[in-house]
N, C-alpha and C. Protein backbone atom coordinates (compact mmCIF):
# COMPACT_ATOMS: atom_id res chain seq x y z
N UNK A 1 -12.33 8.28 -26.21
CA UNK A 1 -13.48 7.70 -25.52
C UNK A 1 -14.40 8.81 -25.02
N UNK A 2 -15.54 8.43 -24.59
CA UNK A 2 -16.60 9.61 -23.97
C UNK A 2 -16.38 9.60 -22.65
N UNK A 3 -15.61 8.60 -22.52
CA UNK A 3 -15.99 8.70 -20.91
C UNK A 3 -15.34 9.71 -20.03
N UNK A 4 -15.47 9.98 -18.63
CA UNK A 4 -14.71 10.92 -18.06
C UNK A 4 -13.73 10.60 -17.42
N UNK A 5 -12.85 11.37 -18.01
CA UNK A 5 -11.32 11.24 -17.94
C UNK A 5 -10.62 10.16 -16.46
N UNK A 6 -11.12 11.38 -15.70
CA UNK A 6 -10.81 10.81 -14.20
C UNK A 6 -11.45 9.29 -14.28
N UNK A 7 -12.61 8.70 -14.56
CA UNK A 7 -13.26 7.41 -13.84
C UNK A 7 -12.06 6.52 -15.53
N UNK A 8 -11.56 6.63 -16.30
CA UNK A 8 -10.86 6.32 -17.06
C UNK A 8 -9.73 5.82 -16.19
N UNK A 9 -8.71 6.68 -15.59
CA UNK A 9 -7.75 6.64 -15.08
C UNK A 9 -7.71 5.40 -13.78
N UNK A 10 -9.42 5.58 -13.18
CA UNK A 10 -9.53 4.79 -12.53
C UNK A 10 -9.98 3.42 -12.40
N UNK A 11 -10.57 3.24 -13.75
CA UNK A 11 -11.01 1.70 -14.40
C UNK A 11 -9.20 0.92 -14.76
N UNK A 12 -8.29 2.18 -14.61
CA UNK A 12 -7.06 1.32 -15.69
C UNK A 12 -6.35 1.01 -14.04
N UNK A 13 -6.55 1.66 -13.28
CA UNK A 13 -5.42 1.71 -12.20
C UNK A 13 -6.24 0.48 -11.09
N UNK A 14 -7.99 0.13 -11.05
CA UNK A 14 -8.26 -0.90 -10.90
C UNK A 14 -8.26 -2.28 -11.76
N UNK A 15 -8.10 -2.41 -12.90
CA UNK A 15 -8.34 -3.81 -13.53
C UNK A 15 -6.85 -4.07 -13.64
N UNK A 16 -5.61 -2.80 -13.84
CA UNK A 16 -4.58 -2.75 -14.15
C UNK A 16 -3.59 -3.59 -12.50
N UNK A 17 -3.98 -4.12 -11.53
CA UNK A 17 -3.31 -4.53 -10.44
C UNK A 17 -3.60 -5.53 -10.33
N UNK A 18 -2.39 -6.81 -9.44
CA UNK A 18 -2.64 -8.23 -10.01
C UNK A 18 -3.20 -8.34 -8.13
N UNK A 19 -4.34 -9.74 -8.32
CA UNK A 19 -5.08 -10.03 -7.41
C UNK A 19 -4.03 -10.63 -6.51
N UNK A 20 -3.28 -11.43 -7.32
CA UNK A 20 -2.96 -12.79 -6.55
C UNK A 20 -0.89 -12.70 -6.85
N UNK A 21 -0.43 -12.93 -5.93
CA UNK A 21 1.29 -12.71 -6.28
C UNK A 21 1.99 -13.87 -5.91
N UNK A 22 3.48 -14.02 -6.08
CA UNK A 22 3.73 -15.37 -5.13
C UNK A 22 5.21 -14.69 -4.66
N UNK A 23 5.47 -15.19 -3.65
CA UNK A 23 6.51 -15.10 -2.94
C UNK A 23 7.66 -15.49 -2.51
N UNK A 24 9.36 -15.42 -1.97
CA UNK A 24 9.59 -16.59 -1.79
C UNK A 24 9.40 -16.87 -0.33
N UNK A 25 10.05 -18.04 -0.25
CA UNK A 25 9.99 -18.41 1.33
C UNK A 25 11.17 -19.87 1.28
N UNK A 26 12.04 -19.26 2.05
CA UNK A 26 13.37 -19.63 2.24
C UNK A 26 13.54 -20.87 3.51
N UNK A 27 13.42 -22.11 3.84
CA UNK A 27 13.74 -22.91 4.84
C UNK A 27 14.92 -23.51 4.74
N UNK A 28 16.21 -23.72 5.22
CA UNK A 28 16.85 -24.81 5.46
C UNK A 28 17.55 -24.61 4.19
N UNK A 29 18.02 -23.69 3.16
CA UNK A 29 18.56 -23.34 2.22
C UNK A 29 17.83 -24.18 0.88
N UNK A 30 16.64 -24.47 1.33
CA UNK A 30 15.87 -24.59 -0.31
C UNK A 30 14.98 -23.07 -0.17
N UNK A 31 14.45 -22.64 -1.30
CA UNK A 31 13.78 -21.85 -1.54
C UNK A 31 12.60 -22.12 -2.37
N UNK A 32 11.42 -21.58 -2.47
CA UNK A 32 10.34 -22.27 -2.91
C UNK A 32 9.48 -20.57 -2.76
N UNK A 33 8.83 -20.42 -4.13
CA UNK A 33 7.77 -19.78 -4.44
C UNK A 33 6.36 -20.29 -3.89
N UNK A 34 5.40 -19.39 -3.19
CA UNK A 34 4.31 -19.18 -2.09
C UNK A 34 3.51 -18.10 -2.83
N UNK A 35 2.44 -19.13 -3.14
CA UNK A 35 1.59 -18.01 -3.56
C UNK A 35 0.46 -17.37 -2.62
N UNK A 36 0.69 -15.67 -2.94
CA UNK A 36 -0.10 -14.90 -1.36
C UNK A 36 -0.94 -13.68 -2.40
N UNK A 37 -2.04 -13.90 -1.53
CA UNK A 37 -2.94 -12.44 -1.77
C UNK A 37 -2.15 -10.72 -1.82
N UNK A 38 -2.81 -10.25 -2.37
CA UNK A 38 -2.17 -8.79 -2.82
C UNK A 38 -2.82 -7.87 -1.74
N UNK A 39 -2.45 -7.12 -0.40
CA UNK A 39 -3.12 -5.96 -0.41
C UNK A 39 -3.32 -5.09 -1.34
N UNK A 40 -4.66 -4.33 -0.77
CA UNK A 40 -5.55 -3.56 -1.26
C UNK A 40 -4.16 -2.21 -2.30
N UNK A 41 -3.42 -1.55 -1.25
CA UNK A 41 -2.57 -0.52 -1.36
C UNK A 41 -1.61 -1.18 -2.42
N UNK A 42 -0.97 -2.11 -2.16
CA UNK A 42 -0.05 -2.61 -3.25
C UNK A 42 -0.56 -3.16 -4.33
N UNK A 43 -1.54 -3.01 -4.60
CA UNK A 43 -2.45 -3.25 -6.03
C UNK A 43 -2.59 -2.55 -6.76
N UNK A 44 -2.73 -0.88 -5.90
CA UNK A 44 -2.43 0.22 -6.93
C UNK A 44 -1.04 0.70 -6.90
N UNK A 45 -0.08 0.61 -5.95
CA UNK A 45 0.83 1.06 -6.07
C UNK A 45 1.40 -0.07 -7.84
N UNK A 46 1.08 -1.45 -7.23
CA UNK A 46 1.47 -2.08 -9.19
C UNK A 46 0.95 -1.79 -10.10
N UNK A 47 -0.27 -1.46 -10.08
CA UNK A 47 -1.33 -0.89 -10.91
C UNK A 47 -0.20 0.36 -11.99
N UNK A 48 -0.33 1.39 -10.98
CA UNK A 48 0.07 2.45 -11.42
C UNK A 48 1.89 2.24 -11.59
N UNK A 49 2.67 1.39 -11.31
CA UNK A 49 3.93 1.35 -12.24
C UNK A 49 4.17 0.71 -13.15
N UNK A 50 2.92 -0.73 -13.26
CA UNK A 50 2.70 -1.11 -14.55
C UNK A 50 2.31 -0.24 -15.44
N UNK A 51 1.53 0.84 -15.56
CA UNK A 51 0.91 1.70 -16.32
C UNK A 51 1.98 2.00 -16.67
N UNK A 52 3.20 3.10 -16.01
CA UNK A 52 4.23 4.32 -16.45
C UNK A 52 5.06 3.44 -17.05
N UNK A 53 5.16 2.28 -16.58
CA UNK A 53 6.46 1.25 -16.87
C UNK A 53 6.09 1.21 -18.61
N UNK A 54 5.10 0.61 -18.86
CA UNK A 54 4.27 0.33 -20.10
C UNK A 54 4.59 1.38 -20.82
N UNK A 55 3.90 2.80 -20.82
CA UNK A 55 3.98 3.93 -20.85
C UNK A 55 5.84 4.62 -21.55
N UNK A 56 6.13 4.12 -20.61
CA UNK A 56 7.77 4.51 -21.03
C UNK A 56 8.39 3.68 -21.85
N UNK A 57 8.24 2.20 -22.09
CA UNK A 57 8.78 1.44 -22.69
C UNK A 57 8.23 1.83 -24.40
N UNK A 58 6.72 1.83 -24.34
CA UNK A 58 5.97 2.16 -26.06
C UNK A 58 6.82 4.08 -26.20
N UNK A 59 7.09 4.20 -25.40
CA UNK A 59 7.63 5.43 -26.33
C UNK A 59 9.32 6.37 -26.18
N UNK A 60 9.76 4.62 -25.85
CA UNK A 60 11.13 5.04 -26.32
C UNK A 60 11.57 4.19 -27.66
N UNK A 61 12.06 5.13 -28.36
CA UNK A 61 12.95 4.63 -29.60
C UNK A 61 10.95 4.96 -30.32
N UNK A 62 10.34 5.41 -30.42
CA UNK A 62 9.10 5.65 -30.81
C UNK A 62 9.03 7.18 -31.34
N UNK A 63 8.04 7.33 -32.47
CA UNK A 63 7.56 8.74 -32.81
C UNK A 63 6.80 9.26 -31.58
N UNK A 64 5.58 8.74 -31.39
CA UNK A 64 4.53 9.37 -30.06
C UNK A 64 5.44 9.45 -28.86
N UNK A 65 5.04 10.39 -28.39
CA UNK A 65 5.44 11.48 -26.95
C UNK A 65 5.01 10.76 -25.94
N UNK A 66 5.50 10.62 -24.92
CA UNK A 66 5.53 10.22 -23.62
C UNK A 66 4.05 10.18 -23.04
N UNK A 67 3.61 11.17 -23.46
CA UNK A 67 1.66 11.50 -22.75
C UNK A 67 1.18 10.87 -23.78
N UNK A 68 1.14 10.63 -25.01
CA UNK A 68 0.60 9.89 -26.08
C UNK A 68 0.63 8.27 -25.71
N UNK A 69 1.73 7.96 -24.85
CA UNK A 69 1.78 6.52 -24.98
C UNK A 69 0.70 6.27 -23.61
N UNK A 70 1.49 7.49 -22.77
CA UNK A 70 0.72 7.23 -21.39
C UNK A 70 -1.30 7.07 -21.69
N UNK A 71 -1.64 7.52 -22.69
CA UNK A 71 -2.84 8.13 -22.58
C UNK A 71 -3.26 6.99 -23.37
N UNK A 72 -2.78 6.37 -24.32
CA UNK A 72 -2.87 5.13 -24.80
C UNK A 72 -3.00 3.67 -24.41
N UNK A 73 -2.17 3.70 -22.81
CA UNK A 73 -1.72 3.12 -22.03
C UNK A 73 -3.28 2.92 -21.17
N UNK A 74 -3.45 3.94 -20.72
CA UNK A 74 -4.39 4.10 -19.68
C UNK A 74 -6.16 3.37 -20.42
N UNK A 75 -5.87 4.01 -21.48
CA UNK A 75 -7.47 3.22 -22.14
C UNK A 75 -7.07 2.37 -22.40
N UNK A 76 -6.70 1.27 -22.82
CA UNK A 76 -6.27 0.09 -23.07
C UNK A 76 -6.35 -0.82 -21.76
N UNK A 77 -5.78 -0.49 -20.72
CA UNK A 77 -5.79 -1.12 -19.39
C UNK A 77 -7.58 -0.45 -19.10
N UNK A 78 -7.86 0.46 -19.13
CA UNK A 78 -9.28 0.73 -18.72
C UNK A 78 -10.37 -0.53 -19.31
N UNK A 79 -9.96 -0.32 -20.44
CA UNK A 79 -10.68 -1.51 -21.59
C UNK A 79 -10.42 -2.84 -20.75
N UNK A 80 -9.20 -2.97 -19.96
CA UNK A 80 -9.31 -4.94 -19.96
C UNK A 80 -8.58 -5.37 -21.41
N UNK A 81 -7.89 -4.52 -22.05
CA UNK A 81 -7.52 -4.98 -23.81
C UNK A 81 -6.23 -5.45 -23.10
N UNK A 82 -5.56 -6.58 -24.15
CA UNK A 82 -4.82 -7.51 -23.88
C UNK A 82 -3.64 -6.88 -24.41
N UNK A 83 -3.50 -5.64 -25.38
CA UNK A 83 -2.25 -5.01 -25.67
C UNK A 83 -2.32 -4.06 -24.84
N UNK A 84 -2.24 -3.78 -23.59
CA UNK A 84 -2.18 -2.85 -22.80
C UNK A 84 -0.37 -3.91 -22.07
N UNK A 85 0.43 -3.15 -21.63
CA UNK A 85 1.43 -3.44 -21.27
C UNK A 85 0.85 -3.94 -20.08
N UNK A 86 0.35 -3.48 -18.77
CA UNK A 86 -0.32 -3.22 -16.95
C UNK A 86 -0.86 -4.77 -17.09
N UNK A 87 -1.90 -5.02 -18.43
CA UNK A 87 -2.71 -5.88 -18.10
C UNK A 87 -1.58 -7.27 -18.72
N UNK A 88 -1.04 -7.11 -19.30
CA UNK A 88 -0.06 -8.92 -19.81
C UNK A 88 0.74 -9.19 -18.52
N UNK A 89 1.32 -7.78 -18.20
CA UNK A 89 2.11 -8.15 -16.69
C UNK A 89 1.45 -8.84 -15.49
N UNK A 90 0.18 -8.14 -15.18
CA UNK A 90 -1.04 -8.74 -14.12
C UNK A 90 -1.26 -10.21 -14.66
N UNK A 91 -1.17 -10.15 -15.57
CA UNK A 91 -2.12 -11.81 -16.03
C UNK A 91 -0.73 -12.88 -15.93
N UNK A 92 0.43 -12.18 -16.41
CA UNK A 92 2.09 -13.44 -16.25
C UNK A 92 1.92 -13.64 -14.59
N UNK A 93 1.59 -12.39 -13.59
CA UNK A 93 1.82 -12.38 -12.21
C UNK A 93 0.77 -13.59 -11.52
N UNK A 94 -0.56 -13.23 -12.15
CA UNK A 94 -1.17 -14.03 -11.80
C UNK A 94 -0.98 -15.24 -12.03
N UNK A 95 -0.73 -15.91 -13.32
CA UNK A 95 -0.41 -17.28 -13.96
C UNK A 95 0.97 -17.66 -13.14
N UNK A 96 1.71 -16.96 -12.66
CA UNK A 96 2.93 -17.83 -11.86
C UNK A 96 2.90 -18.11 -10.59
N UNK A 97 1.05 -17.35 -10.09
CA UNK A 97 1.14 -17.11 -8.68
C UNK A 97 0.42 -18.54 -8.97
N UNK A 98 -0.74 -18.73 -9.36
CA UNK A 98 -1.76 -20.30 -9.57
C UNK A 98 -0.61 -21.41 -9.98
N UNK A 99 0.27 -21.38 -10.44
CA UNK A 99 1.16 -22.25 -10.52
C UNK A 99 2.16 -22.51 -9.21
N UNK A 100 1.91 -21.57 -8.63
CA UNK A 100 2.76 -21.64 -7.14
C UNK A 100 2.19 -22.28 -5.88
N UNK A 101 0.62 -22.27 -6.00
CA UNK A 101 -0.27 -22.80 -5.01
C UNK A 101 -0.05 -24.15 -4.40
């Protein structure tokens, strides 16, 4: 890509974190999923282990090197592209959190 590296890293580590999560919440020995907003901080902290998680999974049992997948990883989630590992995880998180409402 042309773009610069750094604002790269940072388009993947913002689009790459899920808005919306769900939770449980335990009464009276039923349990029941609650769907709750994401702080700001734990958006990138998921952001960025969806990335490595992704990252490590495309390049085990794989020819490409660990920084090859990572670097692959990162434009792909920058893009918003749907084969990015960060972004299918954000979108299952989100889809179970709207189902939890």
């Amino acid at each position: 890509t042309d773009l610069n590296p750094v604002q790269v890293v940072v388009d993947a580590v913002i689009k790459g974190g899920p808005r919306e999560d769900s939770t449980r919440i335990g009464s009276a020995g039923t349990v029941r999923r609650q769907s709750v907003d994401v702080s700001p901080l734990r958006r990138v902290n998921q952001a960025i282990y969806l990335i490595t998680t992704g990252a490590r999974e495309a390049s085990f049992r794989s020819i490409k090197s660990i920084s090859e997948c990572l670097a692959d990883e990162l434009i792909n989630c920058s893009k918003g592209s749907s084969n990015s590992y960060a972004i299918k995880k954000k979108d299952e998180l989100e889809r179970i959190a709207k189902a939890n409402r």
